[in-house]
Protein backbone atom coordinates (compact mmCIF):
# COMPACT_ATOMS: atom_id res chain seq x y z
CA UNK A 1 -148.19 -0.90 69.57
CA UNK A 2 -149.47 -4.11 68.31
CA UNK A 3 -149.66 -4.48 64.62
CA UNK A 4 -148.82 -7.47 62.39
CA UNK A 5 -147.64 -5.56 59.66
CA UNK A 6 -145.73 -7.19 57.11
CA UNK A 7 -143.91 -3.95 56.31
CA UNK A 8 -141.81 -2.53 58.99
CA UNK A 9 -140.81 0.59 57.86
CA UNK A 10 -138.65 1.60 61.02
CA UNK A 11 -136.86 -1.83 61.04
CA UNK A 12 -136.86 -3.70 57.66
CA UNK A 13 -134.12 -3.23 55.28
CA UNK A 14 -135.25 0.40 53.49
CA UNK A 15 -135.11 -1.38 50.15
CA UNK A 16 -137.18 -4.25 51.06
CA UNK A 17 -139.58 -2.05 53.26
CA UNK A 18 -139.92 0.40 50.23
CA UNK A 19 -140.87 -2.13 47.74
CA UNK A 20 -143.68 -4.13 49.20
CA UNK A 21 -145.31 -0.72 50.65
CA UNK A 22 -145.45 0.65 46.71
CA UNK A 23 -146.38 -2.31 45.21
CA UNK A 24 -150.13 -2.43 46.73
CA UNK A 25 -149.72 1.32 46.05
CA UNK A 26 -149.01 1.06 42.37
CA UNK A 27 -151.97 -2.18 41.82
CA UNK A 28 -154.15 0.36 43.69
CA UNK A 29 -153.33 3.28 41.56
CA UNK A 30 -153.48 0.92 37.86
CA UNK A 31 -156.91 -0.74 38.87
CA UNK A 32 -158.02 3.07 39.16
CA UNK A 33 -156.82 3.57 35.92
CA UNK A 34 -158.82 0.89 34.76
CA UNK A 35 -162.07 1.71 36.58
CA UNK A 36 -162.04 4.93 34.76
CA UNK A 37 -161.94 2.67 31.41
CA UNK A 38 -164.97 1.01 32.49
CA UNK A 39 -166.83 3.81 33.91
CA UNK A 40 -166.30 6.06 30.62
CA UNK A 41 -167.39 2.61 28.47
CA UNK A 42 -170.74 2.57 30.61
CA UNK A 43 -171.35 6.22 30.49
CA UNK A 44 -170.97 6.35 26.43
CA UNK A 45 -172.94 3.08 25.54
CA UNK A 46 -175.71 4.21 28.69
CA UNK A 47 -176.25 8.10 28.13
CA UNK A 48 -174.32 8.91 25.01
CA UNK A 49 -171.11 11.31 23.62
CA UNK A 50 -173.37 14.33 25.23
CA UNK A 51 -173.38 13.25 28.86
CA UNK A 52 -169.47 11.93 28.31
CA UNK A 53 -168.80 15.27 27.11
CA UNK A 54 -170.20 16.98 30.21
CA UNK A 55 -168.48 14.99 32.83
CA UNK A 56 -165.31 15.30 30.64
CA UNK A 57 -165.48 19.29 30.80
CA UNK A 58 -165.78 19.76 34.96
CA UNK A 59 -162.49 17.52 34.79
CA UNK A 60 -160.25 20.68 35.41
CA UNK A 61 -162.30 22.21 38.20
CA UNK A 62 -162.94 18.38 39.78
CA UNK A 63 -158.92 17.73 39.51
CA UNK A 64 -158.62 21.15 41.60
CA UNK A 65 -161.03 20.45 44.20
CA UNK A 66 -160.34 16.60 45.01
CA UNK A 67 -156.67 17.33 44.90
CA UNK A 68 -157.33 19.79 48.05
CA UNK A 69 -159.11 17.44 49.87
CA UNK A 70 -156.94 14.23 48.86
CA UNK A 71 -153.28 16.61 49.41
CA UNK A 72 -155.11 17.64 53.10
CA UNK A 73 -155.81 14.49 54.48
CA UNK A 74 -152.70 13.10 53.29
CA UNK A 75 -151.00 16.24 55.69
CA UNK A 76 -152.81 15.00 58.37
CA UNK A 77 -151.72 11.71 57.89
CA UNK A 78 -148.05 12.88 58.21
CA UNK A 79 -148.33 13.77 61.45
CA UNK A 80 -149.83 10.21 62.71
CA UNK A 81 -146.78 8.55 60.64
CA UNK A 82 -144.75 10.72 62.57
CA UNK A 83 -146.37 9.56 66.22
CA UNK A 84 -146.54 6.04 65.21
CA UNK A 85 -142.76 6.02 64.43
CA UNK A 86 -141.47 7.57 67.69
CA UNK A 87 -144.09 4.88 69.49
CA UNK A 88 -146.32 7.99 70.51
CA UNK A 89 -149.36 5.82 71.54
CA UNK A 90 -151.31 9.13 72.89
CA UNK A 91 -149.40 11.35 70.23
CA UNK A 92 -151.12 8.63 67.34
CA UNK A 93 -154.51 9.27 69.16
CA UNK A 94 -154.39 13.09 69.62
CA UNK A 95 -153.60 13.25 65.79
CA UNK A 96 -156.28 10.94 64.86
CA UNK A 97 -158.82 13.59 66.90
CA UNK A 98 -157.29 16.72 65.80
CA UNK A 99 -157.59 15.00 61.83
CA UNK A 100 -161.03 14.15 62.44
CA UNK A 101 -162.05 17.76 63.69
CA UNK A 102 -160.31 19.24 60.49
CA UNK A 103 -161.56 17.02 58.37
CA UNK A 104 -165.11 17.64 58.99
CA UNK A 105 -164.12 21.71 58.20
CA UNK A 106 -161.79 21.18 55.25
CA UNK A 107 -165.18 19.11 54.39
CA UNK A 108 -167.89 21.60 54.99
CA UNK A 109 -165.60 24.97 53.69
CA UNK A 110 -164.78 22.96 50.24
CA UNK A 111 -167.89 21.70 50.08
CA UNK A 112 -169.56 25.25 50.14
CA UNK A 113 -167.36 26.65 47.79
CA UNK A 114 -167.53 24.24 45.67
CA UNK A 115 -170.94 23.98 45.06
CA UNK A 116 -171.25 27.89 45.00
CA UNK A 117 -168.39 28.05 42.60
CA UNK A 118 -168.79 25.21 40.29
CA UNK A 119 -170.96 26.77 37.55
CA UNK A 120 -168.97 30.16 37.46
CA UNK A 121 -165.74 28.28 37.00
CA UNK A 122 -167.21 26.20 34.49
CA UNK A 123 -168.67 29.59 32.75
CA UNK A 124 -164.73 30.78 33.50
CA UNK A 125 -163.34 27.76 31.89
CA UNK A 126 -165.90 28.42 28.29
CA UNK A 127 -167.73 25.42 28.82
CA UNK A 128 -169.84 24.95 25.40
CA UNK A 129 -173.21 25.55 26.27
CA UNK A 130 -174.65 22.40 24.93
CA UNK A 131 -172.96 21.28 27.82
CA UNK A 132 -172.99 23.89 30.74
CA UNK A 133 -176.60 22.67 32.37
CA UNK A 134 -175.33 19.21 32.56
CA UNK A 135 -171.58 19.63 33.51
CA UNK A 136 -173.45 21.96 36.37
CA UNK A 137 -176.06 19.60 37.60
CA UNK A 138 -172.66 16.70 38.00
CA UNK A 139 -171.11 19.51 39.71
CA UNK A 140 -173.29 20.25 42.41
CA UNK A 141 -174.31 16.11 42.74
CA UNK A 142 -170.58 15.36 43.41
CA UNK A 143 -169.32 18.07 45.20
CA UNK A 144 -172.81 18.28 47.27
CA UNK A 145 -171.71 14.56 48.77
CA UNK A 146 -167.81 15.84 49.18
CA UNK A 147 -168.31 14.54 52.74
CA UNK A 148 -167.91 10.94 51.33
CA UNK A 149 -164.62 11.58 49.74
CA UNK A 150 -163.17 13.39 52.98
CA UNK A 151 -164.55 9.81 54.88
CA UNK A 152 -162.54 7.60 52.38
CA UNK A 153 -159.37 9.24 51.90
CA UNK A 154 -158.91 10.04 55.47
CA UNK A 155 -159.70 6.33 56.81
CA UNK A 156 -157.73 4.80 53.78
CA UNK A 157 -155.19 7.44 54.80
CA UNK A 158 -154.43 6.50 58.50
CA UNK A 159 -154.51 2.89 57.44
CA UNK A 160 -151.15 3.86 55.09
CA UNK A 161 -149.99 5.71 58.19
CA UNK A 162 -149.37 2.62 59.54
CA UNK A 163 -146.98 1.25 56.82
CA UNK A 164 -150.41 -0.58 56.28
CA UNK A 165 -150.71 0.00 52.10
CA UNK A 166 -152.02 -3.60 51.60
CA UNK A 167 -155.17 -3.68 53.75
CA UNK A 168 -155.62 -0.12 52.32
CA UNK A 169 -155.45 -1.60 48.41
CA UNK A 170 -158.56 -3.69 49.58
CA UNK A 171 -160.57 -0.95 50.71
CA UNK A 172 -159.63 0.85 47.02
CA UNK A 173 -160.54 -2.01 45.16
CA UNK A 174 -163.82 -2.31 47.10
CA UNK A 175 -164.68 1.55 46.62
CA UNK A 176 -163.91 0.79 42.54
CA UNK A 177 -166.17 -2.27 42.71
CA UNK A 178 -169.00 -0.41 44.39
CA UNK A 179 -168.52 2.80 42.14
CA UNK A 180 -168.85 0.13 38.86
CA UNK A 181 -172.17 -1.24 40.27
CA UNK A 182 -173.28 1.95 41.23
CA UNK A 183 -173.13 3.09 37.95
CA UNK A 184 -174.95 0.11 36.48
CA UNK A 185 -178.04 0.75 38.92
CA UNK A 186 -178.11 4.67 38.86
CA UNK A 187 -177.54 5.21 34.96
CA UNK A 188 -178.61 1.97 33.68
CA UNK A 189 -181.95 0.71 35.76
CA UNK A 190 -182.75 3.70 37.12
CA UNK A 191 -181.96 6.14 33.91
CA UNK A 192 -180.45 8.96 36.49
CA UNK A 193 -178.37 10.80 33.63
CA UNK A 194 -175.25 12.60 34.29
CA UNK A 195 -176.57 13.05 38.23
CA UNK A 196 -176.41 9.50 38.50
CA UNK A 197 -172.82 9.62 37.42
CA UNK A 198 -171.98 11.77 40.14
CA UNK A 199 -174.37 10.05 42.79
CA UNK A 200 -172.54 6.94 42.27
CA UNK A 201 -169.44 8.05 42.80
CA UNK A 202 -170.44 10.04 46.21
CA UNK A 203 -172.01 6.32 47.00
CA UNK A 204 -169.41 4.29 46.46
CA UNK A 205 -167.31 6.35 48.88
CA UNK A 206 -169.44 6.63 51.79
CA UNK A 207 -170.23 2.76 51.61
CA UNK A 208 -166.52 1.92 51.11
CA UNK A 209 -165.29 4.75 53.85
CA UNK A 210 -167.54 3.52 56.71
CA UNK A 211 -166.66 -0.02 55.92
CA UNK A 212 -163.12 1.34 56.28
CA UNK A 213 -163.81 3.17 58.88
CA UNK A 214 -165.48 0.50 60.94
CA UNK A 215 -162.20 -1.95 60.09
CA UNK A 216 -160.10 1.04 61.80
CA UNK A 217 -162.29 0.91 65.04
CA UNK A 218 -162.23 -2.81 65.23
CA UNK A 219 -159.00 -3.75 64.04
CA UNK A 220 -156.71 -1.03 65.03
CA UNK A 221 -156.26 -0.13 68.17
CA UNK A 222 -153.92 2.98 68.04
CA UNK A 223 -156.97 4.62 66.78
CA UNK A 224 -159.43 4.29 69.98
CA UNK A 225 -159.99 7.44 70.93
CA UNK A 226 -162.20 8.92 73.68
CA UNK A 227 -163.53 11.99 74.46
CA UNK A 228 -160.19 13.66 75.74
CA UNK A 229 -158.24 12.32 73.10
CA UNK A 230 -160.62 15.31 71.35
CA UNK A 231 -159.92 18.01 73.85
CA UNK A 232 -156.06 17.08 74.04
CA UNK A 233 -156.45 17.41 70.61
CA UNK A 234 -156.17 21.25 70.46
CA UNK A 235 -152.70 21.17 70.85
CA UNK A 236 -152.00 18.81 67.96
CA UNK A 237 -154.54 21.45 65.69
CA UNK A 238 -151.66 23.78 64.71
CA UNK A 239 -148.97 21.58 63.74
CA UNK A 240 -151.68 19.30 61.81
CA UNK A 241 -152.61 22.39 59.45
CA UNK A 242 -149.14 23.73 59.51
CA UNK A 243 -148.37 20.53 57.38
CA UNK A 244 -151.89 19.93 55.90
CA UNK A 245 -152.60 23.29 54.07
CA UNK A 246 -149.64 23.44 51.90
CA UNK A 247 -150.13 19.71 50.78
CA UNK A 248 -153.74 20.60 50.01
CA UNK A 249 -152.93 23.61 48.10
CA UNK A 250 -150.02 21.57 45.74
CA UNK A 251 -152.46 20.21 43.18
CA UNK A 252 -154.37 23.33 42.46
CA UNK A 253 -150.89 25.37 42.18
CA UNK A 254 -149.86 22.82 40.04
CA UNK A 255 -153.63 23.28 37.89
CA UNK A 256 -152.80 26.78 36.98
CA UNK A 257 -149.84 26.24 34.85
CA UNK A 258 -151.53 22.71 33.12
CA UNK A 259 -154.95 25.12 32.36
CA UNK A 260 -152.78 27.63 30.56
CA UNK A 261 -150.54 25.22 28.32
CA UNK A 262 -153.95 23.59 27.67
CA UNK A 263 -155.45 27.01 26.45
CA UNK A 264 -152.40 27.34 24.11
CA UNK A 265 -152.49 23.97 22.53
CA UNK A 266 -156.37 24.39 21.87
CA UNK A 267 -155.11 26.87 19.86
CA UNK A 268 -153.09 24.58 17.74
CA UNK A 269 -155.47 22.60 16.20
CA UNK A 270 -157.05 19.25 16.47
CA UNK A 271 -153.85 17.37 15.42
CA UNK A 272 -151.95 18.70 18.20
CA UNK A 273 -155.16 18.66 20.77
CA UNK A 274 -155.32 14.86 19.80
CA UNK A 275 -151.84 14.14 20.09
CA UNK A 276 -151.15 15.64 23.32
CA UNK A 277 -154.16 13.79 24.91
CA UNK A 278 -153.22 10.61 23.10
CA UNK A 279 -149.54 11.06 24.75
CA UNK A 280 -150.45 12.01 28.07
CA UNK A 281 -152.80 9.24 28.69
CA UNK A 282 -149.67 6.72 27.58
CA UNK A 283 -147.18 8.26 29.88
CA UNK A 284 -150.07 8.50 32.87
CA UNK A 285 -149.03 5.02 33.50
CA UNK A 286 -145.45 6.14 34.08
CA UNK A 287 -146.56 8.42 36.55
CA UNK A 288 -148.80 6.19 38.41
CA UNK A 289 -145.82 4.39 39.17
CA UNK A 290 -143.87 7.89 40.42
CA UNK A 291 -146.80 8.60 42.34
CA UNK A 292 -146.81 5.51 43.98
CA UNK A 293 -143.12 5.95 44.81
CA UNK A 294 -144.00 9.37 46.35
CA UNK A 295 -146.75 8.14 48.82
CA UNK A 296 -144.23 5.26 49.64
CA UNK A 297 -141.72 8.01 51.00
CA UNK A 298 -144.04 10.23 52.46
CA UNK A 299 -144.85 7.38 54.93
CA UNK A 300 -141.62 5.82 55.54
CA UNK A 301 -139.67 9.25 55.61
CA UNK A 302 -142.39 10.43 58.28
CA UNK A 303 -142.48 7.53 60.45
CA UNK A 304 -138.70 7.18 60.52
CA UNK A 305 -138.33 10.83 61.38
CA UNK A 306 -140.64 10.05 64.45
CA UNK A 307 -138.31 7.11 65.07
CA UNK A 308 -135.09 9.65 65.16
CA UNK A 309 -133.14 7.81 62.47
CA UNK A 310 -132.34 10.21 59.83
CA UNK A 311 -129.60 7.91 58.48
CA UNK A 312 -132.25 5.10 57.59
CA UNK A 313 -134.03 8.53 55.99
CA UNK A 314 -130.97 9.36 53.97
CA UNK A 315 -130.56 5.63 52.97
CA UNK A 316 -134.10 4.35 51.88
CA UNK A 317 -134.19 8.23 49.67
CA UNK A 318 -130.79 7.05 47.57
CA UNK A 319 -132.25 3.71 46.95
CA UNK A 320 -135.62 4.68 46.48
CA UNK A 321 -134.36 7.45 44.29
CA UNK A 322 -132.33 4.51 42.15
CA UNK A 323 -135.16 2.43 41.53
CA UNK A 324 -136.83 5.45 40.50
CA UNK A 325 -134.39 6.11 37.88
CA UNK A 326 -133.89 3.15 36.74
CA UNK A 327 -138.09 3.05 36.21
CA UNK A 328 -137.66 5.95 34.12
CA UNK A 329 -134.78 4.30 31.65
CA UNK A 330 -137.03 1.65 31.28
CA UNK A 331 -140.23 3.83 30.22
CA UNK A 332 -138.00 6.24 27.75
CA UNK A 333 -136.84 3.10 26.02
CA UNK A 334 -140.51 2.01 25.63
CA UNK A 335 -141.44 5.67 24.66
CA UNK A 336 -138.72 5.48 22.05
CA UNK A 337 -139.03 2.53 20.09
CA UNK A 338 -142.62 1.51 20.92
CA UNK A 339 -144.17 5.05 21.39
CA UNK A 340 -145.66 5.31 18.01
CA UNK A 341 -146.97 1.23 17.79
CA UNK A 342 -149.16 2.22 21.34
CA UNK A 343 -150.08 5.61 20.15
CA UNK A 344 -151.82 3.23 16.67
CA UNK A 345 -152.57 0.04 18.74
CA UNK A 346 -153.95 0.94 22.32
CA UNK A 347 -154.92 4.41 21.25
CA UNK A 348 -156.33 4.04 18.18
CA UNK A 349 -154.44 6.74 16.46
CA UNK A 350 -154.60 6.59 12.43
CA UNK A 351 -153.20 9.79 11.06
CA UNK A 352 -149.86 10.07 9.97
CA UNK A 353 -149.31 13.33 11.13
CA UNK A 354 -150.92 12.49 15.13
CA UNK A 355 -148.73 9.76 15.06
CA UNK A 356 -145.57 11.51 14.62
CA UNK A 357 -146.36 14.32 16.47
CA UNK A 358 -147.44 12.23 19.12
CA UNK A 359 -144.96 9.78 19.29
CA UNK A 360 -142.22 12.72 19.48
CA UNK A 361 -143.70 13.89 22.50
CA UNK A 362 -143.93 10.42 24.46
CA UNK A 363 -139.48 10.48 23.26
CA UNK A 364 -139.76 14.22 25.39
CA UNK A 365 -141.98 13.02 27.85
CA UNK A 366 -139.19 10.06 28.60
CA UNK A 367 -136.54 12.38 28.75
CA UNK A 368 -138.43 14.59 31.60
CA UNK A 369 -139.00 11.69 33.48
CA UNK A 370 -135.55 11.35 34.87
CA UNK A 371 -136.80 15.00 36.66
CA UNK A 372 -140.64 13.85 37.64
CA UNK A 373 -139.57 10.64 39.22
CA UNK A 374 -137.05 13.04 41.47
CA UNK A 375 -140.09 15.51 42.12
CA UNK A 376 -142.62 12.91 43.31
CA UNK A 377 -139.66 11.15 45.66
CA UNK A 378 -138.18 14.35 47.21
CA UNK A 379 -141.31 16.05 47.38
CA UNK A 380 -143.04 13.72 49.53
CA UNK A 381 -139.79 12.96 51.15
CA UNK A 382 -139.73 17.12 52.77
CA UNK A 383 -143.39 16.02 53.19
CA UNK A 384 -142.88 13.90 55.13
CA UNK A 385 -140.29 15.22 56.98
CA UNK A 386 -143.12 18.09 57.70
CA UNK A 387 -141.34 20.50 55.46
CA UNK A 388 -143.56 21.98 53.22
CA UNK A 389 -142.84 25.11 52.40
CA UNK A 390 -140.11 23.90 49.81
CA UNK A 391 -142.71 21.34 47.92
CA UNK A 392 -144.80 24.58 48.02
CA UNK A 393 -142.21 26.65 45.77
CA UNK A 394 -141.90 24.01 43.82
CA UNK A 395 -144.94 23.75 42.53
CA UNK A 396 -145.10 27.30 41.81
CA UNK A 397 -141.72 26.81 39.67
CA UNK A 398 -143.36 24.24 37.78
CA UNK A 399 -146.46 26.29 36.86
CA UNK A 400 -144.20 29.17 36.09
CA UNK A 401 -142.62 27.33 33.42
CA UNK A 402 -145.47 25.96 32.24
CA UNK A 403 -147.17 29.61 32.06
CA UNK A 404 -144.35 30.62 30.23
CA UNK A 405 -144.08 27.62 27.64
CA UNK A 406 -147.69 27.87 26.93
CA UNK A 407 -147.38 32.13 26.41
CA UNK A 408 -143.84 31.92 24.99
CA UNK A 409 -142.89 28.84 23.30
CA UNK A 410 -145.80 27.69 21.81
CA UNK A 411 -146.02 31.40 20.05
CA UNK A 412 -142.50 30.67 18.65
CA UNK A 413 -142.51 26.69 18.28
CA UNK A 414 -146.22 25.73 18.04
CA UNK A 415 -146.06 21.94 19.18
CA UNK A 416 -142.37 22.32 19.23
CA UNK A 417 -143.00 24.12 22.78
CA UNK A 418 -145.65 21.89 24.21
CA UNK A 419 -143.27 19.65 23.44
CA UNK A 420 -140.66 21.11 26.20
CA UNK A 421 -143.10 22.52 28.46
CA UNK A 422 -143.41 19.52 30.90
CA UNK A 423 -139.70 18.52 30.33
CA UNK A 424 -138.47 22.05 31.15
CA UNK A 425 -141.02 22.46 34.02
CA UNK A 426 -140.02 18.98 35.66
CA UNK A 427 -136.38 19.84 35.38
CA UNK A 428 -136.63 23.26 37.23
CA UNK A 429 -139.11 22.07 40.08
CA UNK A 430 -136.98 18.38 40.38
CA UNK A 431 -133.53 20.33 40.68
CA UNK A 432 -134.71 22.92 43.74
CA UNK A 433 -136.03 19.63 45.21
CA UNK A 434 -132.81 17.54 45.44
CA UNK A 435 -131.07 21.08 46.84
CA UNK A 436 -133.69 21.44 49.23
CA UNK A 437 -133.55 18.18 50.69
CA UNK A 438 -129.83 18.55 50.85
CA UNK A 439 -129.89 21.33 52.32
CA UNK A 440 -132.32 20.41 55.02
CA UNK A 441 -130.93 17.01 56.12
CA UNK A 442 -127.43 18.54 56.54
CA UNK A 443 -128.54 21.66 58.08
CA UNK A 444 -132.14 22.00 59.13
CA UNK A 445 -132.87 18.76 60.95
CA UNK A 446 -132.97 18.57 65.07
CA UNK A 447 -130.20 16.63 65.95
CA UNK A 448 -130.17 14.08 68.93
CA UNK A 449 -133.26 13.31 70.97
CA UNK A 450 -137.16 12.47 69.69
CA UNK A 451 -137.27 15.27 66.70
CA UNK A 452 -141.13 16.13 67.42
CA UNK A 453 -140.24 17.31 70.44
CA UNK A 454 -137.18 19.80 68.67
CA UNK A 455 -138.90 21.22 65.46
CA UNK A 456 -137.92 24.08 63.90
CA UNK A 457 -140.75 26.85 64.24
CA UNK A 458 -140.06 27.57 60.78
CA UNK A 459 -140.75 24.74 58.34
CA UNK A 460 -138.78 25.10 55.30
């Protein structure tokens, strides 16, 4: 296949391979981060505290539902990784078919549901009536155009599948750019309200998605199909969802046990409400880096399984896993001696008591990075390996814990157990990780030969 990639991940040197695919990855994930600054700044100042409020209370139900559809396509782009590194020209093209027929159902079932769902979860989730009509009417805007967001994530998806993060950082920076003016026109010129919120962001994602989409047709040639790429596609159906559906159903897994310790520090007061939120929103930009490190190894752990070199696999996971540690020494340093000056400074935090309470956390939070970093590498590592059953368990650990802290500790501890609750979750979920893939690479794995063509029927 022709490609003038920069990043290699079958032949360059795992280190160097691994760095310059995360670091369009991680400017992607921060200039998110900042969009959301901007978009929250135009939605106060435009509609007021009332309409911020209402697209701040579907965040739970909208973190559920976009993390199916972003954790499905991301499956299916496993499987073209997978092609593209055994140099499956027709294997790339069958997958691309068979991810564009599930895409269009993962978009029209979550798309019904949603919308049928949204206000009944939000009644679920006591959403203060001043609030419920509007959160509602956002609801059904954004989740009525899901379509869009399937379109984007699924052709910024197959780009990455090529070891292609770079030219998929422009299309993410394009779809934030769009969103931002979107905004301006829909809440701002044309006084839309809270379904002007939504509208832009279903917008911004089409515009940016068929763009993407129509640099995919013109530019990238593993992804011409034809009409029998879509009926050779049936075979490729099974494994596809076999991989797909347990990545889609991670993040809502995951959303149980965060809803419950939420629930138990609302009971807590407003000190230790605004000091968890305060915390978290510091130590999000730790994670955007982990996260970026995941999606690095999902893609070069899946095309370099399709290549048949599971030493290169073993090699770019210990030095991947490195760097990730050493990111987290780095960040618990920062948390330690600095925790409390961003908590006052970037924050805005004034009371004594947040503060301290606050700043302890972010010392916790440091300390359970040392296990996040290892869940977001070795979770998309089985991932990518199409082992998901594992990454599956895992997440139910970590909600377990969580379920528990928030029903057990916080009763005996108060913030003393929110404290540990992430910490202790990480650490059980990280651990059956790194045992996992252990046990997998020495035992599990096909050995000799092209590996699609030996898979277990089981995947563990």
């Amino acid at each position: 296949m022709k490609l003038n990639m920069k990043v290699n991940m079958v032949t360059d040197r795992p280190i160097k391979a691994i760095l310059l695919f995360t670091l369009p990855m991680l400017i992607g994930n921060l200039f998110q981060q900042l969009y959301v600054m901007v978009d929250t700044v135009i939605v106060n100042r435009s509609l007021g505290e009332a309409v911020l409020a209402a697209v701040g209370c579907t965040g739970t139900i909208n973190y559920w539902v976009s993390g199916i559809v972003t954790g499905f396509v991301t499956g299916l782009c496993v499987v073209i990784s997978q092609y593209f590194g055994a140099k499956d020209e027709e294997g790339v093209k069958r997958s691309f078919a068979a991810s564009i027929i599930l895409s269009v159902g993962i978009a029209v079932t979550v798309t019904l549901l949603s919308v049928v769902l949204s206000r009944p979860l939000l009644v679920l989730l006591n959403t203060p009536e001043a609030t419920l009509e509007e959160a509602t009417r956002y609801l059904h805007v954004l989740f009525g155009g899901l379509s869009a967001s399937v379109v984007f994530n699924l052709a910024v998806g197959v780009i990455r599948a090529l070891g292609e993060s770079r030219k998929a950082l422009y299309f993410l920076v394009l779809m934030c750019l769009i969103n931002t003016l979107m905004d301006y026109i829909c809440v701002c010129l044309l006084n839309m309200d809270v379904a002007g919120v939504a509208l832009a962001s279903v917008l911004s994602q089409l515009i940016a998605g068929v763009l993407c989409f129509v640099f995919v047709k013109k530019k990238m040639p593993q992804f011409s199909i034809r009409r029998r790429h879509f009926i050779e596609a049936k075979g490729e159906l099974k494994r596809c969802l076999r991989i797909a559906l347990p990545m889609g159903f991670q993040t809502p897994i995951v959303g149980v046990g965060l809803l419950a310790l939420q629930y138990a520090i609302n009971t807590l007061g407003p000190d230790a409400q605004t000091a968890y939120t305060a915390a978290t929103r510091i130590h999000n930009f730790s994670e955007t880096i982990f996260i970026s490190f995941g999606v690095t190894m999902c893609t070069y752990v899946a095309q370099n399984y399709g290549a048949g070199k599971m030493e290169r696999i073993k090699k770019g996971v210990f030095q991947c896993t490195l760097i990730g540690l050493g990111t987290t020494g780095v960040f618990l340093l920062i948390h330690l001696f600095g925790g409390r000056m961003l908590l006052e400074s970037v924050i805005g935090i004034q009371s004594a008591n947040v503060l301290e309470m606050g700043g302890s956390y972010l010392v916790y939070l440091g300390i359970g990075n040392v296990f996040l970093v290892l869940i977001y590498i070795f979770r998309n590592t089985l991932q990518g390996l199409g082992r998901t059953t594992m990454p599956v368990i895992s997440g139910f650990v970590e909600s377990a814990v969580r379920i528990l802290a928030a029903v057990v500790l916080v009763g005996m501890l108060a913030f003393g157990g929110v404290k540990l609750a992430h910490p202790l979750a990480w650490t059980g979920a990280g651990i059956l990780l790194v045992f996992a893939y252990a046990w997998i690479m020495r035992y599990r794995l096909p050995a000799g030969g092209n590996p699609l063509q030996k898979e277990e029927k089981v995947s563990i």
